[in-house]
C-alpha atoms as a PDB file:
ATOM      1  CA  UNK A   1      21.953  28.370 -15.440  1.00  0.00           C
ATOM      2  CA  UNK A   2      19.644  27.472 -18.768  1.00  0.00           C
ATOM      3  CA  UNK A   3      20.197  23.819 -17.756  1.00  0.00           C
ATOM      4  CA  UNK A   4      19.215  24.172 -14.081  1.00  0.00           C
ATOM      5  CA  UNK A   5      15.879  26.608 -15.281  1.00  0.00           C
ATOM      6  CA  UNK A   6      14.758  23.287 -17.602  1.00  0.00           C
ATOM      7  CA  UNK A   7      15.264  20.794 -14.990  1.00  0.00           C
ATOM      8  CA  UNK A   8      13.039  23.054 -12.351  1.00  0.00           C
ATOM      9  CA  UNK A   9      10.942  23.439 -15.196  1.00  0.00           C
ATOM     10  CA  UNK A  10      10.213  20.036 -15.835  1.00  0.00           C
ATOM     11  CA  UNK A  11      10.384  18.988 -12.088  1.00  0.00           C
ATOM     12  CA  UNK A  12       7.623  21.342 -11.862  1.00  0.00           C
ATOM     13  CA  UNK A  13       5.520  20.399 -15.164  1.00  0.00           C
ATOM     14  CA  UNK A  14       5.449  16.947 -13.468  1.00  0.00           C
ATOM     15  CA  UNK A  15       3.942  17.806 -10.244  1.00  0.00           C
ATOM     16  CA  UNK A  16       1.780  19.845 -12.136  1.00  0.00           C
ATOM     17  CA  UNK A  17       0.312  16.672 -14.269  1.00  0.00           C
ATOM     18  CA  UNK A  18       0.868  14.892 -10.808  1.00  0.00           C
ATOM     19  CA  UNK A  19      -1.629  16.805  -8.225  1.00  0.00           C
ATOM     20  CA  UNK A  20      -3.660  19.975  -9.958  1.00  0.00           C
ATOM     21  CA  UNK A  21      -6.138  16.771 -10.739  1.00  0.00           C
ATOM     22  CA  UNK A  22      -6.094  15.658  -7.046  1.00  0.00           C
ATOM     23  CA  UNK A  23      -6.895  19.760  -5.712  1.00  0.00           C
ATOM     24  CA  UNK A  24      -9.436  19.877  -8.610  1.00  0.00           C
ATOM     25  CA  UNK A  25     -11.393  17.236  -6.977  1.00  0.00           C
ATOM     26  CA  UNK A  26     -10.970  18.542  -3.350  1.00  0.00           C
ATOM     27  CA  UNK A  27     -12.049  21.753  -4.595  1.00  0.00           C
ATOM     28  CA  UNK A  28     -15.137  20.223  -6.242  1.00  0.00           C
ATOM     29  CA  UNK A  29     -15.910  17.808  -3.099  1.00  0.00           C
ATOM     30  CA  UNK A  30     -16.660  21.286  -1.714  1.00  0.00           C
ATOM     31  CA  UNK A  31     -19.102  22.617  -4.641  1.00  0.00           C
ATOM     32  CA  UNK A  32     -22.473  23.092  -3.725  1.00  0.00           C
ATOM     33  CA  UNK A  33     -23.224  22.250  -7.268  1.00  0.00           C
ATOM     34  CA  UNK A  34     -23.288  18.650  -8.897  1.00  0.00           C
ATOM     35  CA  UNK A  35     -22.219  19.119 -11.835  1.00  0.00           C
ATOM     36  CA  UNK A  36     -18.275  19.924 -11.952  1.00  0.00           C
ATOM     37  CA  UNK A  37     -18.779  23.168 -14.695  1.00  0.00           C
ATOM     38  CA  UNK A  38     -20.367  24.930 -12.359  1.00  0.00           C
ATOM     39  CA  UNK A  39     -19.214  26.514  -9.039  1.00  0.00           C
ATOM     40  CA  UNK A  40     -22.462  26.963  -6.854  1.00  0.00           C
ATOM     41  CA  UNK A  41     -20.803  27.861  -3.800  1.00  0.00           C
ATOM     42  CA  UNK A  42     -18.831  26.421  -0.587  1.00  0.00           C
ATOM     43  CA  UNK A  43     -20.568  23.654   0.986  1.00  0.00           C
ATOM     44  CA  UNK A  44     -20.411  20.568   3.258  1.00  0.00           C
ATOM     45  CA  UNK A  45     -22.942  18.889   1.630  1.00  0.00           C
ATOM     46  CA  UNK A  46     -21.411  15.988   0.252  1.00  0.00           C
ATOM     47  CA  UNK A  47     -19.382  15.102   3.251  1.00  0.00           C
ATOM     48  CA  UNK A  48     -22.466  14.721   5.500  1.00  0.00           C
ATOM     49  CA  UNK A  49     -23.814  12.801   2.553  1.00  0.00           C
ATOM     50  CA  UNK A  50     -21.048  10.851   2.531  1.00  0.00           C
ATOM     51  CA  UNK A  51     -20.997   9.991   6.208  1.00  0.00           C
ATOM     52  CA  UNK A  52     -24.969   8.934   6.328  1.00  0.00           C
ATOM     53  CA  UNK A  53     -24.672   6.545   2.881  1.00  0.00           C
ATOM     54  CA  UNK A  54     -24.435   2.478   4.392  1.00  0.00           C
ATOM     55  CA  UNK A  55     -23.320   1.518   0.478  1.00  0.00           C
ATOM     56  CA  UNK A  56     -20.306   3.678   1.036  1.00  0.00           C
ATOM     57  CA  UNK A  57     -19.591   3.521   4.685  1.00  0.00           C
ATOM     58  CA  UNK A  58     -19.814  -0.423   4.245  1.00  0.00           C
ATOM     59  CA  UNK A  59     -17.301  -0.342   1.410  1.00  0.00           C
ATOM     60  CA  UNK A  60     -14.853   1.707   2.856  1.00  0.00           C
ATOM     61  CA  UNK A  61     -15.132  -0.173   5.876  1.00  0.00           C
ATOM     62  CA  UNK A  62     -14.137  -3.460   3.739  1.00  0.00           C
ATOM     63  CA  UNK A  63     -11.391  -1.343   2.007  1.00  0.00           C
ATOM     64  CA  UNK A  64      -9.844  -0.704   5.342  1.00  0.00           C
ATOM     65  CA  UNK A  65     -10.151  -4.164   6.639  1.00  0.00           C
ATOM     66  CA  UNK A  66      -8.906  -5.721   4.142  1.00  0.00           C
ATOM     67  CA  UNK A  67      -5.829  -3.575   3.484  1.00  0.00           C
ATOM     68  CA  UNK A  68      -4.585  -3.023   7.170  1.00  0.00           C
ATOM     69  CA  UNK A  69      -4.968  -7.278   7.318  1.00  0.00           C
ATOM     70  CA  UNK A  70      -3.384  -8.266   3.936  1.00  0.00           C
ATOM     71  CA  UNK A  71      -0.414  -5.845   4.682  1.00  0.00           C
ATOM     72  CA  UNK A  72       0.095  -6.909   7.773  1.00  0.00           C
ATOM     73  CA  UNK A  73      -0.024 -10.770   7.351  1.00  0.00           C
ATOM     74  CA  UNK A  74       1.677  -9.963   3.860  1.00  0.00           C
ATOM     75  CA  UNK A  75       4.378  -8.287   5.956  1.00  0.00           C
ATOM     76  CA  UNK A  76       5.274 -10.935   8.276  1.00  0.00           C
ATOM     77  CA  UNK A  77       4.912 -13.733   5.416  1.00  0.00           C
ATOM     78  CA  UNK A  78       7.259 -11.613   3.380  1.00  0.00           C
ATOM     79  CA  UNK A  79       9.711 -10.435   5.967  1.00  0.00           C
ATOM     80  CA  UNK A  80      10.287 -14.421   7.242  1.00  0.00           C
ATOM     81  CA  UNK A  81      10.803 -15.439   3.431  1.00  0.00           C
ATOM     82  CA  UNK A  82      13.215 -12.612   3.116  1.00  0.00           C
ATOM     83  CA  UNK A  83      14.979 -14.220   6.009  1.00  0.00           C
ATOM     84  CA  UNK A  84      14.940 -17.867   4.490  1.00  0.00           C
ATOM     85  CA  UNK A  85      15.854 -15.917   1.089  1.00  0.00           C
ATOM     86  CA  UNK A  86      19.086 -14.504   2.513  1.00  0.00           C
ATOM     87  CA  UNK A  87      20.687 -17.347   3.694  1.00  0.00           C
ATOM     88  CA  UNK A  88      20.294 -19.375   0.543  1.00  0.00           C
ATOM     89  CA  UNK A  89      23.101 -19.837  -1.918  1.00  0.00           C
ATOM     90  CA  UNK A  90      23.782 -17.645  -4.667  1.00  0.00           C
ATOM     91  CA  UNK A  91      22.056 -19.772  -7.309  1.00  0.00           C
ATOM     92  CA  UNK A  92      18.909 -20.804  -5.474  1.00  0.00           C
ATOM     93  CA  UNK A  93      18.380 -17.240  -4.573  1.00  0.00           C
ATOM     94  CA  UNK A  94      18.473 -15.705  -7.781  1.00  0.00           C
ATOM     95  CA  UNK A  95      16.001 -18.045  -9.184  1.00  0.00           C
ATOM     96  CA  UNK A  96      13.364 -17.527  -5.974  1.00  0.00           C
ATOM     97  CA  UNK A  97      13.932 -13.520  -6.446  1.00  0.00           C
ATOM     98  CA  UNK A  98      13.448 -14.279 -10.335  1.00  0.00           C
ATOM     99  CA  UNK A  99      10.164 -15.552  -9.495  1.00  0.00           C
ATOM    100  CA  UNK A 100       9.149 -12.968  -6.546  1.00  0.00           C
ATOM    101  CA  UNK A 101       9.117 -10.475  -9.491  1.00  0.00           C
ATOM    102  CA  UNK A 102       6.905 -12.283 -12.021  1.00  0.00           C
ATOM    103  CA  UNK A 103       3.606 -11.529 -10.170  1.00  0.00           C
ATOM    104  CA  UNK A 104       4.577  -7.325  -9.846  1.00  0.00           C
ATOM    105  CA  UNK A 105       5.307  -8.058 -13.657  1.00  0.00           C
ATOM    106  CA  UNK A 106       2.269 -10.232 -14.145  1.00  0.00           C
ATOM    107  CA  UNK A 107      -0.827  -8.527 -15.922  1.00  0.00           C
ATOM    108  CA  UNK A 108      -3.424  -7.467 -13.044  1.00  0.00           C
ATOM    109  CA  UNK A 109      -6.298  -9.173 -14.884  1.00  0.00           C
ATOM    110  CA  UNK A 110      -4.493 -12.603 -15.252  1.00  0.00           C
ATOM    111  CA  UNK A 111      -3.623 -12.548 -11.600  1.00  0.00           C
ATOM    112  CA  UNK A 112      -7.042 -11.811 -10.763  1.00  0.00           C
ATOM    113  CA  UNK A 113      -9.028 -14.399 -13.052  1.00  0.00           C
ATOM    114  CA  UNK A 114      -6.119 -17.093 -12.092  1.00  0.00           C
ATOM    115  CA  UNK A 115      -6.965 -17.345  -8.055  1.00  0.00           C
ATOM    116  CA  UNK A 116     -10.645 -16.945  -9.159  1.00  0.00           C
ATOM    117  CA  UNK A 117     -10.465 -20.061 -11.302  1.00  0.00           C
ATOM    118  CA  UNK A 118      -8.563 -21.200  -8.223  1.00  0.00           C
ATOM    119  CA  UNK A 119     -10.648 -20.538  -5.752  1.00  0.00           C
ATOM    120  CA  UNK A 120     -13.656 -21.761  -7.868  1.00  0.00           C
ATOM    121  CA  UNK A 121     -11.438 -25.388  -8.130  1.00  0.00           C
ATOM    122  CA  UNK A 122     -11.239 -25.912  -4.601  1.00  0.00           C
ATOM    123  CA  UNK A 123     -15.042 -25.040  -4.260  1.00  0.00           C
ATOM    124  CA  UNK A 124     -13.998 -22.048  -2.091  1.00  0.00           C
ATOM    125  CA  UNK A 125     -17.424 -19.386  -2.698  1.00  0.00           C
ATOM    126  CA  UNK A 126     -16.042 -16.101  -3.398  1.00  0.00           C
ATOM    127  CA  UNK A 127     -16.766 -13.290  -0.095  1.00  0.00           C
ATOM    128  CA  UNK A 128     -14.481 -11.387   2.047  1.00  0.00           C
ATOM    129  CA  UNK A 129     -11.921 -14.483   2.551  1.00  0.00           C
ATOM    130  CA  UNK A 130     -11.033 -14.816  -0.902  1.00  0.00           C
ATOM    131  CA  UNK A 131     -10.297 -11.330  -1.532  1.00  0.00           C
ATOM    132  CA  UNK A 132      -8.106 -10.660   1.684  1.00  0.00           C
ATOM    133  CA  UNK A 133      -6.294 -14.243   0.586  1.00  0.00           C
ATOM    134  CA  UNK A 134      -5.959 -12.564  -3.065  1.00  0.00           C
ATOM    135  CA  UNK A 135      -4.702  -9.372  -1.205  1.00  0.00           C
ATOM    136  CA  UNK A 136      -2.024 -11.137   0.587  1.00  0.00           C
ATOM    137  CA  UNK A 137      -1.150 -13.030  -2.491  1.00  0.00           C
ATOM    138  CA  UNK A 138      -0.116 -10.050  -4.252  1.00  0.00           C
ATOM    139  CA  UNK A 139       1.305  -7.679  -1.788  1.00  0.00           C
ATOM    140  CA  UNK A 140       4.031 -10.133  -0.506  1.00  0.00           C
ATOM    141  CA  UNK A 141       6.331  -9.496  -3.537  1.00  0.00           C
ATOM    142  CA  UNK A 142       6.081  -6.209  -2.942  1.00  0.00           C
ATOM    143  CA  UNK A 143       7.027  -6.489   0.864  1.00  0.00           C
ATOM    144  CA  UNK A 144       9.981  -8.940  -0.149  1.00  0.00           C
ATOM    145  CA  UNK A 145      11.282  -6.224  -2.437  1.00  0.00           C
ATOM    146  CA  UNK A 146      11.144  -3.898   0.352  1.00  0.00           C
ATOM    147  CA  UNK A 147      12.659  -5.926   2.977  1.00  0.00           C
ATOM    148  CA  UNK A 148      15.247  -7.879   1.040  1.00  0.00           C
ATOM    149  CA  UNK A 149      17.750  -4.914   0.460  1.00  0.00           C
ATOM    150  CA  UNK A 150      17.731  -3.731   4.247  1.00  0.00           C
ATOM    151  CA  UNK A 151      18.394  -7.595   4.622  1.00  0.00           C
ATOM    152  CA  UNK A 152      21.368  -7.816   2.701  1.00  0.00           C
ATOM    153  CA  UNK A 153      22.750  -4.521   4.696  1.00  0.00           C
ATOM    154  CA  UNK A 154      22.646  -6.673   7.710  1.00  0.00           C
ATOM    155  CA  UNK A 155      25.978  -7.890   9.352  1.00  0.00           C
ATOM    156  CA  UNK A 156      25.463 -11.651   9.901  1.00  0.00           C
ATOM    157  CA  UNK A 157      28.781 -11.252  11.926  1.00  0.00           C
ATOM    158  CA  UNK A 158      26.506  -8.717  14.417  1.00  0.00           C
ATOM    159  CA  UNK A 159      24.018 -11.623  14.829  1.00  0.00           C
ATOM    160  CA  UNK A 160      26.329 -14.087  15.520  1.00  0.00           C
ATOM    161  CA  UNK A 161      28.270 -12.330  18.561  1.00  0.00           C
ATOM    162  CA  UNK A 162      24.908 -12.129  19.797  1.00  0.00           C
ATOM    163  CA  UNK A 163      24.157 -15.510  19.940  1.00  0.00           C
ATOM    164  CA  UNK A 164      27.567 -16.331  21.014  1.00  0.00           C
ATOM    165  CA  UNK A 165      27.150 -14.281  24.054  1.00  0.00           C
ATOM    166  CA  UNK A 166      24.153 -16.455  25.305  1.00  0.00           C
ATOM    167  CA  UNK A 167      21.237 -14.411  23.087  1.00  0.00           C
ATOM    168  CA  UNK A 168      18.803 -17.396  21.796  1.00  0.00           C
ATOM    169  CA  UNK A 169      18.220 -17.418  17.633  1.00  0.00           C
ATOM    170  CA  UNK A 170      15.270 -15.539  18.393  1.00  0.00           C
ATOM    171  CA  UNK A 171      16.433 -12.588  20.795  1.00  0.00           C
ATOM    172  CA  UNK A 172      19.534 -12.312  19.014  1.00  0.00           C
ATOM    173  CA  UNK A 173      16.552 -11.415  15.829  1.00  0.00           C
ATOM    174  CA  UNK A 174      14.879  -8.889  17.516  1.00  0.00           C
ATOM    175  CA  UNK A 175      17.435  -7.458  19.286  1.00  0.00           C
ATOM    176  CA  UNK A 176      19.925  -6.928  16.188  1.00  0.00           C
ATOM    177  CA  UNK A 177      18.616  -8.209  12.957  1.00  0.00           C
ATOM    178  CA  UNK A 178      14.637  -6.449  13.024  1.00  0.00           C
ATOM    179  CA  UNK A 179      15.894  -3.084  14.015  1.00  0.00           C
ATOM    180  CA  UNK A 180      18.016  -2.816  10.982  1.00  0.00           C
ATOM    181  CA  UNK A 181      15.293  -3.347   8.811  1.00  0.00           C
ATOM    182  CA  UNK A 182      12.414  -2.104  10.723  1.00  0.00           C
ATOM    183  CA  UNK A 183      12.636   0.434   7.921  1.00  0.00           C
ATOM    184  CA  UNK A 184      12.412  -1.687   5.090  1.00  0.00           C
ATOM    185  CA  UNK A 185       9.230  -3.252   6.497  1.00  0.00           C
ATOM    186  CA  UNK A 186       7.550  -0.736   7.187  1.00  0.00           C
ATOM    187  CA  UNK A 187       8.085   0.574   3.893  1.00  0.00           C
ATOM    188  CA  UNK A 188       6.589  -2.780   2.266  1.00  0.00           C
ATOM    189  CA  UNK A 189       4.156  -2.507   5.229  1.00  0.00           C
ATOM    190  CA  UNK A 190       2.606   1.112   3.877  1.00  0.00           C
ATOM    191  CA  UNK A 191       3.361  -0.197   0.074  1.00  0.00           C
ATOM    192  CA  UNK A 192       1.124  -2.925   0.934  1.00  0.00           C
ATOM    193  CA  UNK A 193      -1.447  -1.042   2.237  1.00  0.00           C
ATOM    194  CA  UNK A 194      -1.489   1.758  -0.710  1.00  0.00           C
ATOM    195  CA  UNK A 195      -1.990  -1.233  -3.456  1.00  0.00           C
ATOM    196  CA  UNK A 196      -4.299  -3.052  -1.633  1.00  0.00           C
ATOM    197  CA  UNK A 197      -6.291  -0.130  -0.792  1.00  0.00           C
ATOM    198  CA  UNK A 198      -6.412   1.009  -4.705  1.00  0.00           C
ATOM    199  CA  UNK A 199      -6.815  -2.694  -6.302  1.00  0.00           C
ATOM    200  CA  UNK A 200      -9.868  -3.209  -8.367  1.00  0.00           C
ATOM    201  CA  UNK A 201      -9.128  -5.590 -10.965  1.00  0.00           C
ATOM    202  CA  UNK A 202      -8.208  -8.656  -8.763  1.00  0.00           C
ATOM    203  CA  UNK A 203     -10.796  -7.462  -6.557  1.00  0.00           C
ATOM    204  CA  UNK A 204     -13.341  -7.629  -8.765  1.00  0.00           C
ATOM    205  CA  UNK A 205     -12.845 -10.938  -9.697  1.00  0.00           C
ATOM    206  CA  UNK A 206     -12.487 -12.382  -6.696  1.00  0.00           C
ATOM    207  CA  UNK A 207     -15.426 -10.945  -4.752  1.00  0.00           C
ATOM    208  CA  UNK A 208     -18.965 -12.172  -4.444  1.00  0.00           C
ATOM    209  CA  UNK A 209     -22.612 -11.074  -4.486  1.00  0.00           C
ATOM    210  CA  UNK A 210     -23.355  -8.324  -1.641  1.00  0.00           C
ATOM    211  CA  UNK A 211     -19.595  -7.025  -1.288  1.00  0.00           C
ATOM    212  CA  UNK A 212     -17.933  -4.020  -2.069  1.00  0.00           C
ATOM    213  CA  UNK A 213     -14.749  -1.839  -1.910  1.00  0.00           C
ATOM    214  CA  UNK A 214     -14.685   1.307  -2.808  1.00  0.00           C
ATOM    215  CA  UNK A 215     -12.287   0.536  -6.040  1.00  0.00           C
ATOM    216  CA  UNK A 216     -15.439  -1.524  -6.946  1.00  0.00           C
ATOM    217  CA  UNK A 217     -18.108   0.584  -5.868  1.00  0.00           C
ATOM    218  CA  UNK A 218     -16.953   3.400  -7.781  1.00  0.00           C
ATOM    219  CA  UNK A 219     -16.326   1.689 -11.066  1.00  0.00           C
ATOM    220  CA  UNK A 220     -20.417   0.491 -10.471  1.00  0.00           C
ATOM    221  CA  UNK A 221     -21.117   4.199  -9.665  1.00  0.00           C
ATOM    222  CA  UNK A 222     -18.904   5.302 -13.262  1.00  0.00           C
ATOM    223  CA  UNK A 223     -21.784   3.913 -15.226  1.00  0.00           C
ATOM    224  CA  UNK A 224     -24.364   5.679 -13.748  1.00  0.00           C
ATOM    225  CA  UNK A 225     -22.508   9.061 -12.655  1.00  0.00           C
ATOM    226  CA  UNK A 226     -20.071   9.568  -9.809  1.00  0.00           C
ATOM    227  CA  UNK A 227     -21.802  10.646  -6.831  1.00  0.00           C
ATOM    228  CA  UNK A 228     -19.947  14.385  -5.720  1.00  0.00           C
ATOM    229  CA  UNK A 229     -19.873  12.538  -1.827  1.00  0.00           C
ATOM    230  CA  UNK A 230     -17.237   9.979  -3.970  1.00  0.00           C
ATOM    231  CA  UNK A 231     -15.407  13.425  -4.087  1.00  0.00           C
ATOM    232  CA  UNK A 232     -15.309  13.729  -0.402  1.00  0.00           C
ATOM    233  CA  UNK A 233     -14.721  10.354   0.213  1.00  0.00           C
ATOM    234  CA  UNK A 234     -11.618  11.010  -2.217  1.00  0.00           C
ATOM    235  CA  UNK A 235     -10.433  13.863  -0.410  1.00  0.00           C
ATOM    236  CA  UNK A 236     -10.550  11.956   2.830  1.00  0.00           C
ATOM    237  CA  UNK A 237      -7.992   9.664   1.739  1.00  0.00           C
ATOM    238  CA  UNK A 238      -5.853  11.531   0.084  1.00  0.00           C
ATOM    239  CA  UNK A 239      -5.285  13.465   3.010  1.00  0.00           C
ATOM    240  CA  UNK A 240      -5.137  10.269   5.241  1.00  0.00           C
ATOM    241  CA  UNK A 241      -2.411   8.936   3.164  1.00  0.00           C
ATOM    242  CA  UNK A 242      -0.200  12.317   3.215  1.00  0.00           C
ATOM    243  CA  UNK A 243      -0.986  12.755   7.492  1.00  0.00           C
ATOM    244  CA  UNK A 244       0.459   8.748   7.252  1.00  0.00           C
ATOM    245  CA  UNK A 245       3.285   9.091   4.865  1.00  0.00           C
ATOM    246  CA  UNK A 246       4.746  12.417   7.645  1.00  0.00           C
ATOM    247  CA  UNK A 247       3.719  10.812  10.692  1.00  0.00           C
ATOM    248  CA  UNK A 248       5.942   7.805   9.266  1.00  0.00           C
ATOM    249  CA  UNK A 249       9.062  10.264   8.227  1.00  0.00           C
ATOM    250  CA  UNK A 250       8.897  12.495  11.286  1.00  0.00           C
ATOM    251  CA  UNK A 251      11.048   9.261  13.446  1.00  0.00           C
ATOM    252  CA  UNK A 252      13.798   9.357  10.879  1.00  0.00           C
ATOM    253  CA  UNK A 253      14.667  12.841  10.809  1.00  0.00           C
ATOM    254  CA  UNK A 254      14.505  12.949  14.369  1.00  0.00           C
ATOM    255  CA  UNK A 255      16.813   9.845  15.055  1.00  0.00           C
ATOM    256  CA  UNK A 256      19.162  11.942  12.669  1.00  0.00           C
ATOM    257  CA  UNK A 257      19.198  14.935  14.109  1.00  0.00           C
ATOM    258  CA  UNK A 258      19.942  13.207  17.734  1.00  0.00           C
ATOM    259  CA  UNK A 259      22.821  11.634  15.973  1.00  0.00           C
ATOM    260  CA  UNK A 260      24.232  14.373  14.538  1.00  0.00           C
ATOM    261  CA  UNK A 261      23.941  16.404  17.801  1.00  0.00           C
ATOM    262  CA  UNK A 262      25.414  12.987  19.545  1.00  0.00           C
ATOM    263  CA  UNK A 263      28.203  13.353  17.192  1.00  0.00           C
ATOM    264  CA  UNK A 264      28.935  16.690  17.889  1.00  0.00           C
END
C-alpha cells in the first residue's frame, strides 16, 4: 500500500512540474493586466490583439507552413528509406541505423551552423527554402525511428502471397505492407510536426532578413518583454496540439473495440 501511495505520489509530482506552468500561462493569456503579479480581471484582450498583429500572424503562418511541409516530405523520405533499410543485410543495416541516430544525438547548434555553412557554400541565400530543407533534414531520423519498428513487425511472407497472386510490387505495398504501419507513420508524421513546429536553434541560423517563426519571434520579443497576446498565441497551440493528439487516438480505440465485439 506505502509503495503504491509513493508511486501515485510521484506520478503526480511530475505532472505537476509538467503542466501547472502551461495553465499558469492560459490563465494569464486571460488577465486583463500586463504584468503577470497582478490579476486585473477576465479579458479577451490579448487574443483580439493577437489576431490583428501582421508580425505574429505572418510568423505563425511560416511556423505552420513549414512544419505541415517538412513532416510530410520528411515522412515519405523516411518511410521509403525505412523500406530500403529493411531489406538490407544485417551488417549494412546496423551501420545506416548507427548513423540515422547521430543527428537526434547531434548538438542542435552544430546541426544548425553546419547546413548554414552549407548552404552559404553552394551560394544558396538563406529565406524560407533553406529552413523547410533544414526542417526536413532533421525530422527524417525521427520519422525512420518511428517507422522502422512497425517495419520489422511486417510479414514479408504476407507481401509475397500478394504478389504471387498477380498484385504488382506496388499494390501488393499499399494493400498489405502501408496498413501495418500506417501507425508508425503517422506517429513520425505528428513527431515531425511537434519538433519542427518548436525548433529555434537551427531555425535561427538558417533563416534570412525579413522572416520569422514564432520560436524566433519570441526569443526577439524575450529581450524586450513578452507581449501577453504571445500568451494567447501559446494557449492556442497548446490546445491545438491536445484536440490533434485525441482526434489521432480516437481511430485506435475504436478499431479495438470493433474487434473485440467481432471476437465475441
Amino acid at each position: 500500500m506505502i509503495g503504491r501511495f509513493f508511486k501515485r505520489f510521484y506520478l503526480v509530482v511530475i505532472f505537476i512540474f509538467l503542466y501547472v506552468p502551461i495553465v499558469a500561462l492560459m490563465i494569464l493569456s486571460f488577465n486583463n493586466s500586463k504584468y503577470m503579479s497582478q490579476w486585473d480581471g477576465f479579458s479577451l484582450k490579448w487574443y483580439e490583439q493577437l489576431f490583428s498583429s501582421s508580425l505574429i500572424m505572418s510568423a505563425l503562418w511560416n511556423t505552420l507552413i513549414i512544419a505541415f511541409l517538412s513532416a510530410l516530405i520528411a515522412t515519405i523520405i523516411g518511410t521509403v528509406a525505412c523500406i530500403g533499410i529493411n531489406n538490407m543485410k544485417k551488417v549494412p543495416r546496423t551501420i545506416v541505423m548507427g548513423m540515422n541516430n547521430i543527428p537526434l544525438m547531434n548538438a542542435d547548434i552544430v546541426t544548425g551552423i553546419s547546413l548554414m555553412l552549407c548552404f552559404i557554400a553552394f551560394g544558396v541565400s538563406l529565406g524560407f527554402g533553406t529552413i523547410l530543407i533544414a526542417h526536413i533534414t532533421f525530422n527524417i531520423p525521427y520519422v525512420v525511428l518511428s517507422v522502422m519498428p512497425k517495419m520489422k513487425q511486417t510479414e514479408k511472407s504476407t507481401y509475397e502471397a500478394a504478389v504471387d497472386l498477380g498484385a504488382t510490387p506496388v499494390q501488393a505495398f499499399f494493400k498489405v505492407v502501408f496498413p501495418d504501419i500506417l501507425p508508425g507513420i503517422l506517429s513520425g508524421f505528428l513527431l515531425s510536426f511537434t519538433m519542427s513546429l518548436d525548433d529555434f536553434t537551427i531555425t535561427h541560423f538558417t533563416k534570412g532578413a525579413g522572416i520569422n517563426t514564432l520560436s524566433t519571434l519570441i526569443y526577439s520579443e524575450v529581450r524586450k518583454g513578452v507581449r501577453p497576446s504571445l500568451y494567447a498565441l501559446s494557449t492556442i497551440l497548446f490546445l491545438a496540439v491536445l484536440i490533434l493528439l485525441i482526434i489521432a487516438n480516437l481511430p485506435k480505440g475504436k478499431s479495438k473495440e470493433k474487434e473485440l465485439i467481432k471476437e465475441r
